[in-house]
PDB file of N, CA and C in Angstrom:
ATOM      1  N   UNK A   1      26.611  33.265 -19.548  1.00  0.00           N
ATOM      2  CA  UNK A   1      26.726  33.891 -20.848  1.00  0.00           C
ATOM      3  C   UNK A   1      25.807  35.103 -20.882  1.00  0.00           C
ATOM      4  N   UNK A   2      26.279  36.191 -21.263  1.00  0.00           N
ATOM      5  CA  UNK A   2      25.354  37.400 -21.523  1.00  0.00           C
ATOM      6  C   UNK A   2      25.098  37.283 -23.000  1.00  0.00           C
ATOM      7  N   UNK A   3      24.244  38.070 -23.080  1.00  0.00           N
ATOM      8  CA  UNK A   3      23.132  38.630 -24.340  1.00  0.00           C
ATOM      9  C   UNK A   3      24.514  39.016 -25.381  1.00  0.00           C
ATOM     10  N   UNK A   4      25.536  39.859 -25.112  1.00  0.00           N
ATOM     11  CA  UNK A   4      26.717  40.203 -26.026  1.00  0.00           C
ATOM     12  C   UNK A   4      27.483  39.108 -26.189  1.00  0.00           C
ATOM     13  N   UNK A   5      27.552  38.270 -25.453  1.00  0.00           N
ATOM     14  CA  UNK A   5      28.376  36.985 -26.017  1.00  0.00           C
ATOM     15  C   UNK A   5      27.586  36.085 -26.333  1.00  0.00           C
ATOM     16  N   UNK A   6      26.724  35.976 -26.072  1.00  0.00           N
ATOM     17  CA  UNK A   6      25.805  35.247 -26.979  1.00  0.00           C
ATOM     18  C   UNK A   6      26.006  35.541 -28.990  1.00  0.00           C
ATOM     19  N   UNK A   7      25.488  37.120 -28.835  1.00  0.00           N
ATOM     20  CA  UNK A   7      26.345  37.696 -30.105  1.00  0.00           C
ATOM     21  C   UNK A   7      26.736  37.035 -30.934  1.00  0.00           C
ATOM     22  N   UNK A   8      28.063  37.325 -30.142  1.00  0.00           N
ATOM     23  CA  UNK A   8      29.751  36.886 -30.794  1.00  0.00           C
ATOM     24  C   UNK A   8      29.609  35.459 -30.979  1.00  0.00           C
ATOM     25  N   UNK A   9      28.648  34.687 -30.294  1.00  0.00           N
ATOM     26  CA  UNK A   9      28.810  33.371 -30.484  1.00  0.00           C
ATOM     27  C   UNK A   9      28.336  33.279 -32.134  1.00  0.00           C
ATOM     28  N   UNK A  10      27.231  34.060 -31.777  1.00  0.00           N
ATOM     29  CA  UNK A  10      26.397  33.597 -33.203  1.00  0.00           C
ATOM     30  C   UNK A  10      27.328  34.134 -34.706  1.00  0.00           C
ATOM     31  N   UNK A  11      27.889  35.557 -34.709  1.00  0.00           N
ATOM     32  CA  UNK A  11      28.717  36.155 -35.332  1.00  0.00           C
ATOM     33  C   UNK A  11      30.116  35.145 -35.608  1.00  0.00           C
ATOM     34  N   UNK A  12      30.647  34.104 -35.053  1.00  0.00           N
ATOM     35  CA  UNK A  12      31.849  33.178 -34.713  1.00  0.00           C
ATOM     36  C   UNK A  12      30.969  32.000 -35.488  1.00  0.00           C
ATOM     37  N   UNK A  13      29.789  31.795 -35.221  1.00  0.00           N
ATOM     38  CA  UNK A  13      29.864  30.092 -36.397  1.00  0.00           C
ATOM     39  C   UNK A  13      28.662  30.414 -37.411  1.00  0.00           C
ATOM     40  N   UNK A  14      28.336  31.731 -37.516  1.00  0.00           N
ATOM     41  CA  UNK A  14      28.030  31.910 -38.746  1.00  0.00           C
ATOM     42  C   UNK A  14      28.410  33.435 -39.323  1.00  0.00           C
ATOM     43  N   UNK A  15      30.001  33.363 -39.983  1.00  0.00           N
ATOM     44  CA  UNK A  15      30.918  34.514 -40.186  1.00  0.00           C
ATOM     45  C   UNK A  15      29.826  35.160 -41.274  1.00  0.00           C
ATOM     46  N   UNK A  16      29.076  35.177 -42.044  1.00  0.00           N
ATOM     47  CA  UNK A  16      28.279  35.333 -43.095  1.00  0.00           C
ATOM     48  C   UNK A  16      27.129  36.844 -42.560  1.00  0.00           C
ATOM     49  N   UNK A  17      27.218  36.286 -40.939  1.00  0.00           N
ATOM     50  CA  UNK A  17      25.740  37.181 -40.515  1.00  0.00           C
ATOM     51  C   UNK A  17      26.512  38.652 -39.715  1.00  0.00           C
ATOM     52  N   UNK A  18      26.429  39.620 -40.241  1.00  0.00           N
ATOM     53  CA  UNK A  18      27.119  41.179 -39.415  1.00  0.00           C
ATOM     54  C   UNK A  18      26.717  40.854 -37.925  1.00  0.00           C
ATOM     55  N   UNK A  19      27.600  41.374 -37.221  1.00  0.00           N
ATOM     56  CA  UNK A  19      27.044  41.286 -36.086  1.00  0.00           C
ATOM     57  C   UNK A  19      25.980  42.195 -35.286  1.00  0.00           C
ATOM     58  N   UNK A  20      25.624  43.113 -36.184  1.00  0.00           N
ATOM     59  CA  UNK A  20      24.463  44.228 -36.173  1.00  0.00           C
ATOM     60  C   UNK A  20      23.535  43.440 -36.246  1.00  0.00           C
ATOM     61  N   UNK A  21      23.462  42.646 -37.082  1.00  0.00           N
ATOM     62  CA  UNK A  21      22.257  41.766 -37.376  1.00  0.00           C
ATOM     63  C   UNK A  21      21.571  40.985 -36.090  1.00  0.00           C
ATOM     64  N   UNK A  22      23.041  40.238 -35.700  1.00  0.00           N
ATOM     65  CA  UNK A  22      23.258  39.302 -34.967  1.00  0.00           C
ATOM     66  C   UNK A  22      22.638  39.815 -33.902  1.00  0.00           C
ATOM     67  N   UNK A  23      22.579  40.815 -33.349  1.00  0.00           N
ATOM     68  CA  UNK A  23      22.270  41.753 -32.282  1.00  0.00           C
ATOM     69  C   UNK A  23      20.589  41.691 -32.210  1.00  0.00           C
ATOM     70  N   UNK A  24      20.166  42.428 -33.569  1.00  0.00           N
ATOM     71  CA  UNK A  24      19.098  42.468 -33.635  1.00  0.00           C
ATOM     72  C   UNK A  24      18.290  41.682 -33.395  1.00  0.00           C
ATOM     73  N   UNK A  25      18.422  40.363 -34.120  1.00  0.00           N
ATOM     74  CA  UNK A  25      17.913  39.005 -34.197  1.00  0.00           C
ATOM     75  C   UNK A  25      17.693  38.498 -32.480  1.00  0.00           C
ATOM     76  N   UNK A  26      18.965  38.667 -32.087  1.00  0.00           N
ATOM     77  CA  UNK A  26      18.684  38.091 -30.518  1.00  0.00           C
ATOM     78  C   UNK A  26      18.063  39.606 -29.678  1.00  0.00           C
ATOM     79  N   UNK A  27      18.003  40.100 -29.603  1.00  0.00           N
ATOM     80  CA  UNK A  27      16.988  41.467 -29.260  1.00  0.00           C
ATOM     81  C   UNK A  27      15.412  40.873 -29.687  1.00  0.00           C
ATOM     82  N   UNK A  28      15.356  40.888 -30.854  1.00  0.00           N
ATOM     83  CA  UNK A  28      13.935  40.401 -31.169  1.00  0.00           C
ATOM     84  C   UNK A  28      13.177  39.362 -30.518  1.00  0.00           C
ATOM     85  N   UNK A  29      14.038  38.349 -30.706  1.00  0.00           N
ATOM     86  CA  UNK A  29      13.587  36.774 -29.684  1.00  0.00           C
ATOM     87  C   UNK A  29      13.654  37.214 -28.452  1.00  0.00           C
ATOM     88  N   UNK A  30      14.422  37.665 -27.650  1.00  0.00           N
ATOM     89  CA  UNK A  30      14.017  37.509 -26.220  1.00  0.00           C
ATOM     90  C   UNK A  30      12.732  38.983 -26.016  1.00  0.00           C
ATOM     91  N   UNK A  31      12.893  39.914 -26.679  1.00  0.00           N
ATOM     92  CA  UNK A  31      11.653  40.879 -26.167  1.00  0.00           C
ATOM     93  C   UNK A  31      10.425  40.130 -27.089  1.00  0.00           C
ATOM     94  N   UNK A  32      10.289  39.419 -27.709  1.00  0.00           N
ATOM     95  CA  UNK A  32       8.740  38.477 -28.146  1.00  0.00           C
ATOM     96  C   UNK A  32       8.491  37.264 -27.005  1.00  0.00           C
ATOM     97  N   UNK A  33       9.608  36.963 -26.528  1.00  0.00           N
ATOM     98  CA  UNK A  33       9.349  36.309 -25.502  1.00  0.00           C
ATOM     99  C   UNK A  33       9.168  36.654 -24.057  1.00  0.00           C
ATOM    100  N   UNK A  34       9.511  37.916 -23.789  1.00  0.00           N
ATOM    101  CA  UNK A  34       8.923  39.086 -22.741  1.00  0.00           C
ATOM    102  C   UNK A  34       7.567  38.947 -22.836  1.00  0.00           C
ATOM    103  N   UNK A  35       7.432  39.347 -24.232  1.00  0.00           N
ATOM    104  CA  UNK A  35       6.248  40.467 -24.815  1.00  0.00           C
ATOM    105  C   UNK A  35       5.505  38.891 -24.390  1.00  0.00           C
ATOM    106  N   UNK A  36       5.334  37.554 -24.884  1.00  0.00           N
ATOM    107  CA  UNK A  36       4.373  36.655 -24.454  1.00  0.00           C
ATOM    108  C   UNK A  36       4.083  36.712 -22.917  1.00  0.00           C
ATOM    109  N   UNK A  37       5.495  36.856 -22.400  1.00  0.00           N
ATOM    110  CA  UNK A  37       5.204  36.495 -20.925  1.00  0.00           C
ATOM    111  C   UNK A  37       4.272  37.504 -20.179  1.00  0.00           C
ATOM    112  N   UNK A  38       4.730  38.427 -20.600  1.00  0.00           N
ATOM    113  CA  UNK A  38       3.695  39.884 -20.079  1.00  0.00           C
ATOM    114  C   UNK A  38       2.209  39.727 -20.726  1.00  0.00           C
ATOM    115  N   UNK A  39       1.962  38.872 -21.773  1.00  0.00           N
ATOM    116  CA  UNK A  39       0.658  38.823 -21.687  1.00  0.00           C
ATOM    117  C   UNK A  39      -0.184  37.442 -21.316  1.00  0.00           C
ATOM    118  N   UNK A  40       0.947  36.534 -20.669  1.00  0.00           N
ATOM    119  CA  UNK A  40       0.329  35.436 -19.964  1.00  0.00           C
ATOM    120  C   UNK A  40       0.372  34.304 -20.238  1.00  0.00           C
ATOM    121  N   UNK A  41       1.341  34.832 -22.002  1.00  0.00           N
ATOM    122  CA  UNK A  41       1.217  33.535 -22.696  1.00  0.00           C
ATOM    123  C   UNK A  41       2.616  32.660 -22.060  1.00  0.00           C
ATOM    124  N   UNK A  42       2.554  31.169 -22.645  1.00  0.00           N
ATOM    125  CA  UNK A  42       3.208  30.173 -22.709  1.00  0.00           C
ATOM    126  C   UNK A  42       4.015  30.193 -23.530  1.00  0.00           C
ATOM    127  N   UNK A  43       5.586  30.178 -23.498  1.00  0.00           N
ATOM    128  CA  UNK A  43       6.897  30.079 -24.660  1.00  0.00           C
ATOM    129  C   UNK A  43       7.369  28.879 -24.347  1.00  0.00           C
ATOM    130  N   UNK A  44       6.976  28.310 -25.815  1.00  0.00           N
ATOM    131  CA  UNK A  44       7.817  26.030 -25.384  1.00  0.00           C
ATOM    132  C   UNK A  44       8.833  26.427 -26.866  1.00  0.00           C
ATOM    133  N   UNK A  45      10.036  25.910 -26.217  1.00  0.00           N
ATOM    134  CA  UNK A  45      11.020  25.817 -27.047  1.00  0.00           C
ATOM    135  C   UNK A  45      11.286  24.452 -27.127  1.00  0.00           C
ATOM    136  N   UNK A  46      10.964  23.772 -28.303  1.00  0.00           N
ATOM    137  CA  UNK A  46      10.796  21.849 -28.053  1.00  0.00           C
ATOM    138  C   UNK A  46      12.245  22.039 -28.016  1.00  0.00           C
ATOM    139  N   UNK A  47      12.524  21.234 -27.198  1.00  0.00           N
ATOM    140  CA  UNK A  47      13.763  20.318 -26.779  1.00  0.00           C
ATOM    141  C   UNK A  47      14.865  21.390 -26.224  1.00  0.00           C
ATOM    142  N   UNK A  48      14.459  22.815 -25.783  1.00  0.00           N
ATOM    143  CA  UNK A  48      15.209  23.241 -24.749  1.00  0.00           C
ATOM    144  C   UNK A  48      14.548  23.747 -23.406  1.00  0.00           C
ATOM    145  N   UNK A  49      13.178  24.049 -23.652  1.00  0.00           N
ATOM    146  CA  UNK A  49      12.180  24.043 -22.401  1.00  0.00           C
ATOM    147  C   UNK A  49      11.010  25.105 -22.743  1.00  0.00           C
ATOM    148  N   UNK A  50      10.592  25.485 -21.779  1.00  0.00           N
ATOM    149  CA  UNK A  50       9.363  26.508 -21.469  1.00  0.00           C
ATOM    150  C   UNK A  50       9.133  27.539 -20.718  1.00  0.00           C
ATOM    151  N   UNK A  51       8.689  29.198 -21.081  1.00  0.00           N
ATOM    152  CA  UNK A  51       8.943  29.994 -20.267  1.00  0.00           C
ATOM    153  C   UNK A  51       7.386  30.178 -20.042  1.00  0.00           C
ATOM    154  N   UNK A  52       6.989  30.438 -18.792  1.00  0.00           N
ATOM    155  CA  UNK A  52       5.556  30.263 -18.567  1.00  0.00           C
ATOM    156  C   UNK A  52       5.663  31.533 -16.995  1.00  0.00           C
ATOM    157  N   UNK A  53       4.554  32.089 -16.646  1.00  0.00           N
ATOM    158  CA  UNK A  53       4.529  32.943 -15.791  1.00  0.00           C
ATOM    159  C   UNK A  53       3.736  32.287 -14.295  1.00  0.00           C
ATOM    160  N   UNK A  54       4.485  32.298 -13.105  1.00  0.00           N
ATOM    161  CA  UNK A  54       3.627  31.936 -12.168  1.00  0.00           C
ATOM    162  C   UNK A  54       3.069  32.832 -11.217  1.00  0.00           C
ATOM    163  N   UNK A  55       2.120  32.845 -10.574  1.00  0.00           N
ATOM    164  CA  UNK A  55       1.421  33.547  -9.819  1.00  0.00           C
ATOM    165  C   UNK A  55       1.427  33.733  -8.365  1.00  0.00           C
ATOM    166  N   UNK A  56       2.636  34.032  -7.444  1.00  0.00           N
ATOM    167  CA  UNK A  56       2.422  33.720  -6.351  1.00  0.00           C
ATOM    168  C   UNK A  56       1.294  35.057  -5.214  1.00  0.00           C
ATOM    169  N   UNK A  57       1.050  34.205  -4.931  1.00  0.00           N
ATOM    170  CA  UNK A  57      -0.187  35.355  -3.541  1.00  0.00           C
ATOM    171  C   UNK A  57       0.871  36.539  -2.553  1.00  0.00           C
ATOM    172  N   UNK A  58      -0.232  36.914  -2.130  1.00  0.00           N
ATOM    173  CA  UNK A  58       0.176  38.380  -1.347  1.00  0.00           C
ATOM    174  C   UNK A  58       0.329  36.786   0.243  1.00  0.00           C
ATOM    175  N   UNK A  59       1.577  37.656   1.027  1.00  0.00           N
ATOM    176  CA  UNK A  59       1.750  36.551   1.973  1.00  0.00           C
ATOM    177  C   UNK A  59       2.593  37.828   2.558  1.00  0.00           C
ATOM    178  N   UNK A  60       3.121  37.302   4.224  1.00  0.00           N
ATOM    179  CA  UNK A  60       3.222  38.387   5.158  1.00  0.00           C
ATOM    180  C   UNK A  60       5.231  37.889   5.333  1.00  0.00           C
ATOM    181  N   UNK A  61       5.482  38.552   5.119  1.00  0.00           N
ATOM    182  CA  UNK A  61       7.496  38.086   5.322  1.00  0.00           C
ATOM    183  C   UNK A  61       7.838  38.586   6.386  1.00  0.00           C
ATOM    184  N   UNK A  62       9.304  38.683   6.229  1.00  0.00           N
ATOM    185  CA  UNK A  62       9.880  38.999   7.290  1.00  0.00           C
ATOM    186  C   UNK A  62      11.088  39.868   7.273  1.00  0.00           C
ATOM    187  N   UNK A  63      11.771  41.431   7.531  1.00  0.00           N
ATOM    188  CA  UNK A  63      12.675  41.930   7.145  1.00  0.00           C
ATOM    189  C   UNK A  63      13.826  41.308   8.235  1.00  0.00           C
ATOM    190  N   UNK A  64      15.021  40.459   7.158  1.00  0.00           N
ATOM    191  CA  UNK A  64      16.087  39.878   8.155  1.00  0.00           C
ATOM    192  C   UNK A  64      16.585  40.758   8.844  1.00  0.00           C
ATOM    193  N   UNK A  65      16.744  41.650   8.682  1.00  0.00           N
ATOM    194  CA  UNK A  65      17.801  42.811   9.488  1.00  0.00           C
ATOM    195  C   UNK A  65      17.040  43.223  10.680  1.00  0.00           C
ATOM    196  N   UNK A  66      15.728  43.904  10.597  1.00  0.00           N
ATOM    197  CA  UNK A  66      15.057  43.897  12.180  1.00  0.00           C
ATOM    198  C   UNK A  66      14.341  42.761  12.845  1.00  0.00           C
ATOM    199  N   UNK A  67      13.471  42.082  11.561  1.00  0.00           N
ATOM    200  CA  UNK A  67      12.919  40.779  12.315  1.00  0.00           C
ATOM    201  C   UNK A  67      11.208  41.271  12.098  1.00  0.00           C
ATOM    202  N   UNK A  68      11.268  42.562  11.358  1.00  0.00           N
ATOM    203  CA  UNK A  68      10.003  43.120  11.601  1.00  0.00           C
ATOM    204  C   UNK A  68       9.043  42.226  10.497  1.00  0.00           C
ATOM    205  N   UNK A  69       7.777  42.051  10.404  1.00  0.00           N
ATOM    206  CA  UNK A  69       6.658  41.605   9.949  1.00  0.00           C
ATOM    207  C   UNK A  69       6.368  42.524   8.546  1.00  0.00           C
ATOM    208  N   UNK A  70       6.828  42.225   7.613  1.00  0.00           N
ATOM    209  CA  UNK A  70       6.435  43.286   6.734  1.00  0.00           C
ATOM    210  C   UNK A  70       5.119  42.348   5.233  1.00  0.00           C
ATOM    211  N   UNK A  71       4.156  43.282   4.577  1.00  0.00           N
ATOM    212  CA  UNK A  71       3.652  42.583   4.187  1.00  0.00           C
ATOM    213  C   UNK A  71       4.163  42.803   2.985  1.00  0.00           C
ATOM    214  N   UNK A  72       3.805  41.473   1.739  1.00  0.00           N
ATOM    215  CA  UNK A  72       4.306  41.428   0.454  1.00  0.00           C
ATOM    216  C   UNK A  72       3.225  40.950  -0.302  1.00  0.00           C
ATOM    217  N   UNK A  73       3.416  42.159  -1.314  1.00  0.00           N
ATOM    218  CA  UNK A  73       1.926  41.851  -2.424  1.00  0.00           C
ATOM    219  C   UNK A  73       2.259  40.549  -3.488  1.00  0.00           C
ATOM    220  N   UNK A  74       0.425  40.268  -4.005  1.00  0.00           N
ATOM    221  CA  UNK A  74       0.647  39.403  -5.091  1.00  0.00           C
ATOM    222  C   UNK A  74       2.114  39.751  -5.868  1.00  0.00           C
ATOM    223  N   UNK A  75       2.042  38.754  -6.825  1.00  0.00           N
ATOM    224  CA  UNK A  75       3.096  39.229  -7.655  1.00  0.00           C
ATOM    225  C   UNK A  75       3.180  38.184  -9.092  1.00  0.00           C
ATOM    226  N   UNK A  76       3.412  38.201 -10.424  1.00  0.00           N
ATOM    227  CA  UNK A  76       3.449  37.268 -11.049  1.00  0.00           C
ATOM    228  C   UNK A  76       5.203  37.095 -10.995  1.00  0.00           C
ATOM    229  N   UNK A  77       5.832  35.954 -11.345  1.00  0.00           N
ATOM    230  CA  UNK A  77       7.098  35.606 -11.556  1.00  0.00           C
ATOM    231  C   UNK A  77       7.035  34.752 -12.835  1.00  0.00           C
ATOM    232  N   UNK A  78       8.277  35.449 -13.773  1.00  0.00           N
ATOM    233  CA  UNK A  78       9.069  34.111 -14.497  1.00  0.00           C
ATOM    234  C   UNK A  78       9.232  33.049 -14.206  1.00  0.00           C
ATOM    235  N   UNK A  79       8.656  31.820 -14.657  1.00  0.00           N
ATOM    236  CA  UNK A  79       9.334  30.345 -14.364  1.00  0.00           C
ATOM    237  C   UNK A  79       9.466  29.874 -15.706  1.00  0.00           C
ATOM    238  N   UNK A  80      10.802  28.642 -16.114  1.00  0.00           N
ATOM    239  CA  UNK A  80      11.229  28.031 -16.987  1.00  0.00           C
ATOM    240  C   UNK A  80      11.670  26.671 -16.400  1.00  0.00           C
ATOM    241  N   UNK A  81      11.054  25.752 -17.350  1.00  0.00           N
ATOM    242  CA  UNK A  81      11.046  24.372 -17.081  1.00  0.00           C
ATOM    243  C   UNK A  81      11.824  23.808 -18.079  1.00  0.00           C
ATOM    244  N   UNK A  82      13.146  23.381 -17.736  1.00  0.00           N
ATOM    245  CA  UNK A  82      13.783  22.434 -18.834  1.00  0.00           C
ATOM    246  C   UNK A  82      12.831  21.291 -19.736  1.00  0.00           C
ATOM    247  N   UNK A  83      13.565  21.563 -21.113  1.00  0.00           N
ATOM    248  CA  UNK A  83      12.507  20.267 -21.908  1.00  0.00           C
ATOM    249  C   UNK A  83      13.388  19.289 -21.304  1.00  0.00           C
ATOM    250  N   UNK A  84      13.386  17.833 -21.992  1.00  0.00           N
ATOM    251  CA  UNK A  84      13.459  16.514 -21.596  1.00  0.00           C
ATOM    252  C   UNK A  84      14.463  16.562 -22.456  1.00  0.00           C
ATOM    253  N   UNK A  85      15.413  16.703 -23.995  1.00  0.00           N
ATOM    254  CA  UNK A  85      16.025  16.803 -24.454  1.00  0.00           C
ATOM    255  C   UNK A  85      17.553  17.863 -23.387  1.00  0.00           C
ATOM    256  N   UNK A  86      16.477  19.114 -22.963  1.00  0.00           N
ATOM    257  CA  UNK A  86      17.947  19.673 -21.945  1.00  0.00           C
ATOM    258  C   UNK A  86      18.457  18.904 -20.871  1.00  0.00           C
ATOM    259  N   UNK A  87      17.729  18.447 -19.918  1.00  0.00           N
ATOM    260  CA  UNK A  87      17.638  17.613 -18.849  1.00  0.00           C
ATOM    261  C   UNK A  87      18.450  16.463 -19.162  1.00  0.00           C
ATOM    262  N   UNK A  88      18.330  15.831 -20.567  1.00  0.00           N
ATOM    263  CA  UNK A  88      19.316  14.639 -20.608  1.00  0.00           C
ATOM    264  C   UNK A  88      20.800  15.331 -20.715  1.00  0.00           C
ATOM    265  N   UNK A  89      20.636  16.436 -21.948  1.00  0.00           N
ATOM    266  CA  UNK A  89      21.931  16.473 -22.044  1.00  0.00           C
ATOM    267  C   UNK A  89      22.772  17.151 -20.550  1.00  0.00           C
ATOM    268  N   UNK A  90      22.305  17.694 -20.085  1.00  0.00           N
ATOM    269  CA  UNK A  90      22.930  18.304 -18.976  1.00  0.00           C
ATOM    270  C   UNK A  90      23.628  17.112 -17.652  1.00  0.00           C
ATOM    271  N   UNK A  91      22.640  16.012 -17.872  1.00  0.00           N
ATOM    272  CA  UNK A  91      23.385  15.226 -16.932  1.00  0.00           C
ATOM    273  C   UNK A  91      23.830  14.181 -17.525  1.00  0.00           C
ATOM    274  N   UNK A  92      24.058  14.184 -19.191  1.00  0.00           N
ATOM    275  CA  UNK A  92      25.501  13.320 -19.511  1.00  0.00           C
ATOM    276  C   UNK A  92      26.365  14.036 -19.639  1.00  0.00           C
ATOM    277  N   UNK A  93      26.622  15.548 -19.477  1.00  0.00           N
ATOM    278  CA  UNK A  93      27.726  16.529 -19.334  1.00  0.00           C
ATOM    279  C   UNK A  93      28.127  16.597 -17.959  1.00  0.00           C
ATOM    280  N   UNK A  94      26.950  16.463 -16.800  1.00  0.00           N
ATOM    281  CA  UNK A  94      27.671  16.197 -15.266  1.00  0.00           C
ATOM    282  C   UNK A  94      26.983  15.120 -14.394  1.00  0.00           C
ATOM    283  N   UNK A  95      27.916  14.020 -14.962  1.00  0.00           N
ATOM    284  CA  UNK A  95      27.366  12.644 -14.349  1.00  0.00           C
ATOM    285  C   UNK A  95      27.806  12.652 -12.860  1.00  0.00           C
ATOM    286  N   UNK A  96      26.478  12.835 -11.687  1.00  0.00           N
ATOM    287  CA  UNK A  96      26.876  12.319 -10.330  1.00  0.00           C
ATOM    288  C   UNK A  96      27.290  13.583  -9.722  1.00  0.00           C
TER     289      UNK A  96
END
């Protein structure tokens, strides 16, 4: 699902809200939830999960195409941890 159908979703079960709005609203939430991550903070959404930033180290790789040794800096990364509420529902939607 993209950010525009997301939208339309919201614009489709609540006909009441413009979809200008609709736009806005989801624009706002995900750049406050940037805006935490870029400053280190922790985003818990009870009962759909958590967006939290991890830290991996500077470590030495490898370019597949020559094989050559190349080095790769620190770096922080996005990580998101399903809550316990997503996790159930997801595997009574795909049992096995």
């Amino acid at each position: 699902m993209t950010r525009s159908e997301l939208v339309l979703r919201l614009v489709d079960r609540f006909p009441h809200l413009p979809r200008r709005d609709a736009d806005i609203i989801v624009r706002a939430i995900f750049g406050e939830i940037a805006a935490a991550l870029s400053r280190g903070d922790r985003v818990e959404l009870r009962g759909f999960g958590a967006f939290s930033v991890k830290q991996r180290p500077a470590r030495t790789g490898r370019n597949p195409r020559t094989g050559a040794h190349v080095a790769v800096d620190q770096k922080c990364v996005p990580f998101f941890k399903t809550g316990k509420e997503m996790r159930e529902r997801l595997n009574r939607a795909n049992p096995g």
